[in-house]
N, C-alpha and C. Protein backbone atom coordinates (compact mmCIF):
# COMPACT_ATOMS: atom_id res chain seq x y z
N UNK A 1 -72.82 4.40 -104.12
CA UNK A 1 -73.58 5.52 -104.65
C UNK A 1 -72.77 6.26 -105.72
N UNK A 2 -71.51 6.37 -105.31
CA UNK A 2 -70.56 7.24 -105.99
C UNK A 2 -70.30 6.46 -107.52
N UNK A 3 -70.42 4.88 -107.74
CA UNK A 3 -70.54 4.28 -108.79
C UNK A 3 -71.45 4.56 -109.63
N UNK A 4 -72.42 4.44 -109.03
CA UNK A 4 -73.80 4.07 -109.64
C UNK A 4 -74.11 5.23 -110.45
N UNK A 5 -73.69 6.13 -109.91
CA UNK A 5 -73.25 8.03 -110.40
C UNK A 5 -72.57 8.18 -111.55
N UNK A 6 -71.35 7.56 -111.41
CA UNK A 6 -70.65 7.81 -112.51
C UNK A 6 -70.87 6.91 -113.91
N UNK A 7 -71.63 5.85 -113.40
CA UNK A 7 -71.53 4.65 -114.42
C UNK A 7 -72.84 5.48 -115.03
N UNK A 8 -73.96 6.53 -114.50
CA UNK A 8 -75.40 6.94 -115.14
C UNK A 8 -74.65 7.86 -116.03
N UNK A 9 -73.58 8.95 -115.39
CA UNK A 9 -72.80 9.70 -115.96
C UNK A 9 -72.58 9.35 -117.51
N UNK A 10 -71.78 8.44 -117.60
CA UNK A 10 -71.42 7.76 -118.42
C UNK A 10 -72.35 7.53 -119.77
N UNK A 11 -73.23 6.74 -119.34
CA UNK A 11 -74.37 6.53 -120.62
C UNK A 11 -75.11 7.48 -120.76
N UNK A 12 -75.15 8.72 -119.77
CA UNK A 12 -75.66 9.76 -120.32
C UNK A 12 -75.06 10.58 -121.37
N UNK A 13 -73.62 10.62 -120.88
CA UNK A 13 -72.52 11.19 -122.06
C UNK A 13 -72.53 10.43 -123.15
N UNK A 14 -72.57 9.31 -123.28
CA UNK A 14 -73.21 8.76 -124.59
C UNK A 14 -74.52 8.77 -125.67
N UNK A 15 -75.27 9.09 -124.62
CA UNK A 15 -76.68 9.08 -125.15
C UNK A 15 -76.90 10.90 -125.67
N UNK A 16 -76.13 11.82 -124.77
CA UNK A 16 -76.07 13.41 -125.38
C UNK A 16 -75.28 13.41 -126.67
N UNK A 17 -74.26 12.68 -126.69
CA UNK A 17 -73.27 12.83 -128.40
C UNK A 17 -74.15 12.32 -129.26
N UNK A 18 -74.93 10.88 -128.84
CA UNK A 18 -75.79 10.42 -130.07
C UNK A 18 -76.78 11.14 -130.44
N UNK A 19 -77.73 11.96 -129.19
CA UNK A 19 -78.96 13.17 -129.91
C UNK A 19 -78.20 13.92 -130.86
N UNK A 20 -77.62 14.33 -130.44
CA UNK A 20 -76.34 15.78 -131.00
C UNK A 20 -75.64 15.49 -132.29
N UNK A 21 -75.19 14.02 -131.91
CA UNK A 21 -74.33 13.93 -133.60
C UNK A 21 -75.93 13.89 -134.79
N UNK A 22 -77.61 13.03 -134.49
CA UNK A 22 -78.15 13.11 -135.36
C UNK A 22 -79.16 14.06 -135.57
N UNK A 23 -79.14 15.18 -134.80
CA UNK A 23 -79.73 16.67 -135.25
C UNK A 23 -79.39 16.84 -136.67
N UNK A 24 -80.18 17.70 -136.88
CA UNK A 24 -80.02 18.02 -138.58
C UNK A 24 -79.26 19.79 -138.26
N UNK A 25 -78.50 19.69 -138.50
CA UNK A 25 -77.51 20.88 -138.80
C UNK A 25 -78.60 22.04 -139.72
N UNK A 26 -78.78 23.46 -138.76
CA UNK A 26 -79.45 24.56 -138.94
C UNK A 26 -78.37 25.26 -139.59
N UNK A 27 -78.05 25.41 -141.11
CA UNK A 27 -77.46 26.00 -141.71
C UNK A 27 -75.73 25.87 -141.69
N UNK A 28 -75.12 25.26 -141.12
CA UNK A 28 -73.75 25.04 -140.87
C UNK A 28 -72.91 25.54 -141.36
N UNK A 29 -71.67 26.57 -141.10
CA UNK A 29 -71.06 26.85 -141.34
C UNK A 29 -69.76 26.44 -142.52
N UNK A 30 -69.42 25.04 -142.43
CA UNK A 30 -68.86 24.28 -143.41
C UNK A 30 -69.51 23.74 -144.66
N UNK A 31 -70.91 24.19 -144.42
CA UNK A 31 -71.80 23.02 -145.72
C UNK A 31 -71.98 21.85 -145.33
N UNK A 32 -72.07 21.56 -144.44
CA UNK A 32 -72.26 20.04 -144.47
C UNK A 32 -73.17 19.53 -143.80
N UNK A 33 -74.14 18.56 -144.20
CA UNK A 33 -75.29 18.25 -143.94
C UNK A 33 -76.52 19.47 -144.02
N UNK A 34 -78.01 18.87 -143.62
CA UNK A 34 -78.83 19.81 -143.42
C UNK A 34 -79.46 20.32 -144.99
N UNK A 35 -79.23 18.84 -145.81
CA UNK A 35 -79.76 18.81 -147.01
C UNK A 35 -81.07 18.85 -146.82
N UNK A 36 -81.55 18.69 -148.00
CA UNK A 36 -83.13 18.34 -148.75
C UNK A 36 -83.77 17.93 -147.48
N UNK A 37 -84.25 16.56 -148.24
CA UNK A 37 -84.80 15.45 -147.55
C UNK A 37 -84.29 14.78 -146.27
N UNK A 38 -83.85 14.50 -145.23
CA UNK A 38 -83.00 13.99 -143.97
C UNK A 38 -84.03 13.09 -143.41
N UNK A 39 -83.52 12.25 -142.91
CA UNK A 39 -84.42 10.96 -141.97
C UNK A 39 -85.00 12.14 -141.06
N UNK A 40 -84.48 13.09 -140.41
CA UNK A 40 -85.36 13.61 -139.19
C UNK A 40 -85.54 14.79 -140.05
N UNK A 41 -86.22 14.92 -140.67
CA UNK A 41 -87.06 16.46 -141.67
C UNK A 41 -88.04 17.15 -140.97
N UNK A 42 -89.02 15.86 -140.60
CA UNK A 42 -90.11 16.81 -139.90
C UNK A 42 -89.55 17.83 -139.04
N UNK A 43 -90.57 19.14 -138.71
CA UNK A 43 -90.29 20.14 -137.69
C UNK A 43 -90.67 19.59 -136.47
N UNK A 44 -91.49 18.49 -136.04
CA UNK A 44 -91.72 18.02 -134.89
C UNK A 44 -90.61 16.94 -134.33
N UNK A 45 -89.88 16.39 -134.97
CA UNK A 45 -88.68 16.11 -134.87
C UNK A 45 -87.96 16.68 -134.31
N UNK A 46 -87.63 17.85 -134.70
CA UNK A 46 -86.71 18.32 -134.19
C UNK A 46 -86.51 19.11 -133.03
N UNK A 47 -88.12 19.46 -132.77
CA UNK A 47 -88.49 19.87 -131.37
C UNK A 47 -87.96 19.14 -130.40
N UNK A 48 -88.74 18.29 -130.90
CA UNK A 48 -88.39 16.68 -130.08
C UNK A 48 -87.01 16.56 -129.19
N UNK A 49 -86.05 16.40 -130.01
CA UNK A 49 -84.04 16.00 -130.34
C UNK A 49 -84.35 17.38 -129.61
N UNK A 50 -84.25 18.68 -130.00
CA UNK A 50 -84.33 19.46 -128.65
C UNK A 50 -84.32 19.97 -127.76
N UNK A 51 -85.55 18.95 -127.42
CA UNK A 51 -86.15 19.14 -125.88
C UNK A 51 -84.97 18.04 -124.86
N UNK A 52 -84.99 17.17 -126.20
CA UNK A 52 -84.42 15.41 -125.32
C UNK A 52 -83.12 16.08 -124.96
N UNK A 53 -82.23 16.84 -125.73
CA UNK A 53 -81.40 17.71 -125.38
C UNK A 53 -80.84 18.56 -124.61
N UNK A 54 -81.48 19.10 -124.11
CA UNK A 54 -81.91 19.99 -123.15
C UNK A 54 -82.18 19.09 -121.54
N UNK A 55 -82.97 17.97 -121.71
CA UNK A 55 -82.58 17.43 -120.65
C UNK A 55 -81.57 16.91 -120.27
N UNK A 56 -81.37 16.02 -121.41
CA UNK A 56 -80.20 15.15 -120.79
C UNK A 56 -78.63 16.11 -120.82
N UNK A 57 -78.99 17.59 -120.81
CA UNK A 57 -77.74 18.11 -120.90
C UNK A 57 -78.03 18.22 -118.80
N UNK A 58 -79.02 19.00 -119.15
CA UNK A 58 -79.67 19.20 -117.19
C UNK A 58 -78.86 18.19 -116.66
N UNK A 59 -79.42 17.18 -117.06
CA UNK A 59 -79.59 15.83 -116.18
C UNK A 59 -77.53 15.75 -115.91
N UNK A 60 -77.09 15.54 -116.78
CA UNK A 60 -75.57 15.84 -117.00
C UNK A 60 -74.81 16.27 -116.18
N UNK A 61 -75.27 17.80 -116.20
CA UNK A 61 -74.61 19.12 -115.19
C UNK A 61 -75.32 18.67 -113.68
N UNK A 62 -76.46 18.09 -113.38
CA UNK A 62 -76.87 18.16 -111.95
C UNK A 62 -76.42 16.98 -111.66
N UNK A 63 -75.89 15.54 -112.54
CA UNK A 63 -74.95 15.03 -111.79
C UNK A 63 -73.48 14.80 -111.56
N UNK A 64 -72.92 16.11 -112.30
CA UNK A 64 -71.90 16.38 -112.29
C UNK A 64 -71.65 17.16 -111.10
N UNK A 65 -72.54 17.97 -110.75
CA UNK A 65 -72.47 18.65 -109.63
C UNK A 65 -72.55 17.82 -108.08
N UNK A 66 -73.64 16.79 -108.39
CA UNK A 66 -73.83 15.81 -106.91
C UNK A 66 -72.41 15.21 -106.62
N UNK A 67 -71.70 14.90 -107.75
CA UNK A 67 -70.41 13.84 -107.43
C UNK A 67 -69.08 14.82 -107.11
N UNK A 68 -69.78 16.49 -107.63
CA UNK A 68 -68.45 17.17 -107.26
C UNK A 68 -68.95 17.03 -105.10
N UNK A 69 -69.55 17.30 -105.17
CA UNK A 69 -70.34 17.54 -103.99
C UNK A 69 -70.07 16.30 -102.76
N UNK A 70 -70.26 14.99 -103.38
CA UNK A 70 -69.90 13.78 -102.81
C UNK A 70 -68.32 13.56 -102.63
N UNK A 71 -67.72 14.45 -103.78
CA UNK A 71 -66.24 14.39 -103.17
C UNK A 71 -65.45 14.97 -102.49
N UNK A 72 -66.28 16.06 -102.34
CA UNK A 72 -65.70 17.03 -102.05
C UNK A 72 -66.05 16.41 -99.91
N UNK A 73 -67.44 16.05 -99.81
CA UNK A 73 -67.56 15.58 -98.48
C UNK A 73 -66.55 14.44 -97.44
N UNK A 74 -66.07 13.40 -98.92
CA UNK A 74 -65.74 12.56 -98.17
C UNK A 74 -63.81 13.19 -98.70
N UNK A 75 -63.46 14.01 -98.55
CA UNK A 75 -62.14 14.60 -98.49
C UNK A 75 -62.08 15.10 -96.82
N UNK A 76 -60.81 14.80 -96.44
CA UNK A 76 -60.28 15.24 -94.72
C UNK A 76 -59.92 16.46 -95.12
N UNK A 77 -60.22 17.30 -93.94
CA UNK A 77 -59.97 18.20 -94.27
C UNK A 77 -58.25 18.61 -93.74
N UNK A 78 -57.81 19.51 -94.23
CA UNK A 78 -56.55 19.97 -93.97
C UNK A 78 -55.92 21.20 -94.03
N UNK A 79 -54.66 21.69 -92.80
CA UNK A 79 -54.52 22.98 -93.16
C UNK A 79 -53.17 23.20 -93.63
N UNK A 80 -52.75 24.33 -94.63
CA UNK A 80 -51.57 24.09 -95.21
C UNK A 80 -50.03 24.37 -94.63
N UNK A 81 -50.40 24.33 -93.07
CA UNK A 81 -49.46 24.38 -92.36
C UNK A 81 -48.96 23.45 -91.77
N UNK A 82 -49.46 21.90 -91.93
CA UNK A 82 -49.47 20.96 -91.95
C UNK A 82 -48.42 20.48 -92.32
N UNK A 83 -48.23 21.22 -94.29
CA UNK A 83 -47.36 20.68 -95.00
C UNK A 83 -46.18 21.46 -94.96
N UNK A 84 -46.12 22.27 -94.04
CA UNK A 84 -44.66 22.87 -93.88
C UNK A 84 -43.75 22.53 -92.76
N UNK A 85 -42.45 21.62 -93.42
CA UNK A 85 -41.44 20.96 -92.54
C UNK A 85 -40.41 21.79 -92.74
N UNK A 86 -39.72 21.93 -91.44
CA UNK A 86 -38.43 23.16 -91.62
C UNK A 86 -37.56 22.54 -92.55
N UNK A 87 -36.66 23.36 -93.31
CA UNK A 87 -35.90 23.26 -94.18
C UNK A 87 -34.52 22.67 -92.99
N UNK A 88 -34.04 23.25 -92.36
CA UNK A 88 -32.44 23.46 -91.09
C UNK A 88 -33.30 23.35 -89.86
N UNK A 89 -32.41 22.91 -89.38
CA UNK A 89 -33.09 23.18 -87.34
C UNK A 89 -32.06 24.66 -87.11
N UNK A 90 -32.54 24.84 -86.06
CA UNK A 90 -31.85 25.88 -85.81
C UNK A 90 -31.81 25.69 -84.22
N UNK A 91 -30.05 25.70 -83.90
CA UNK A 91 -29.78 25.56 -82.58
C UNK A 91 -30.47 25.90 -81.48
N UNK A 92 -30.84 26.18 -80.76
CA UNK A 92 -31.60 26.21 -79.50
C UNK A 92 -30.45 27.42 -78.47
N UNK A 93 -29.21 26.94 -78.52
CA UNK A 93 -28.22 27.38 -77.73
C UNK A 93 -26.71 27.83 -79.08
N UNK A 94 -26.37 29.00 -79.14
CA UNK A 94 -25.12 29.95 -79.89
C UNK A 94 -24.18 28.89 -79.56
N UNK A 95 -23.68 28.00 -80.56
CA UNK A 95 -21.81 27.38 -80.36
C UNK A 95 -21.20 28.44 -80.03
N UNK A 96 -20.08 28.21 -79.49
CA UNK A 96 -19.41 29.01 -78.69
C UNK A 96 -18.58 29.22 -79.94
N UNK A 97 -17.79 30.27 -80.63
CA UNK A 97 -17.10 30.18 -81.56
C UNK A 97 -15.69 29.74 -81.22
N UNK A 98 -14.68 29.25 -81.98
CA UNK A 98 -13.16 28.40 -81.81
C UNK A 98 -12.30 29.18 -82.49
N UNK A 99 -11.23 29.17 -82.03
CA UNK A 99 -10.04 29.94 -82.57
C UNK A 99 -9.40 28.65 -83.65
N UNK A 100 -9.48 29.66 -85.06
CA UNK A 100 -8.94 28.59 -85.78
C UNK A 100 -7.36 28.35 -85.18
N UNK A 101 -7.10 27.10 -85.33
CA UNK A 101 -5.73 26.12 -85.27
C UNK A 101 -4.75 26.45 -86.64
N UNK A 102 -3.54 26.89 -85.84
CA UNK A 102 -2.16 26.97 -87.00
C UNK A 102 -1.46 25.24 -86.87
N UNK A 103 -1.18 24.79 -87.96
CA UNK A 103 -0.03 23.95 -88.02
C UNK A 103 1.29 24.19 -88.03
């Protein structure tokens, strides 16, 4: 399931850059593009690019969300006290202290 997810993922992220890169640029900041004449001119066009937009952004985010969701299920859970190993042991019973030795 978790494949089949990411691999739709995938050609969806492809298929959103391709609407997106051939929109016709609404005035652009750099000048560029959003001439005259453009293959997609009509105004129904661009409704169109869009709308298609708009879904497949949806479509995107809600399965970005299922696979956060799917991973998040099949993670063990754990507590972070788990990961705390003593640094020293610490005696149980006081050494008796020793009189240092003269040579």
């Amino acid at each position: 399931m978790q494949t089949l997810l990411l691999v739709t993922l995938m050609v969806l992220t492809i298929a959103l850059v391709g609407i997106i890169l051939i929109q016709r640029s609404e005035g652009g900041a750099l000048g560029v593009g959003g001439g005259g004449g453009g293959l997609m001119s009509a105004r129904g066009a661009g409704n169109l690019l869009t709308r298609i937009t708009a879904v497949l952004g949806a479509c995107f985010f809600a399965i970005n969300l299922v696979l956060a969701v799917i991973a998040n299920q099949q993670r063990a859970p754990r507590s972070i006290v788990d990961d705390v190993t003593p640094t020293q042991s610490v005696p149980a019973v006081p050494a008796t202290p020793q009189a240092p030795i003269r040579n």
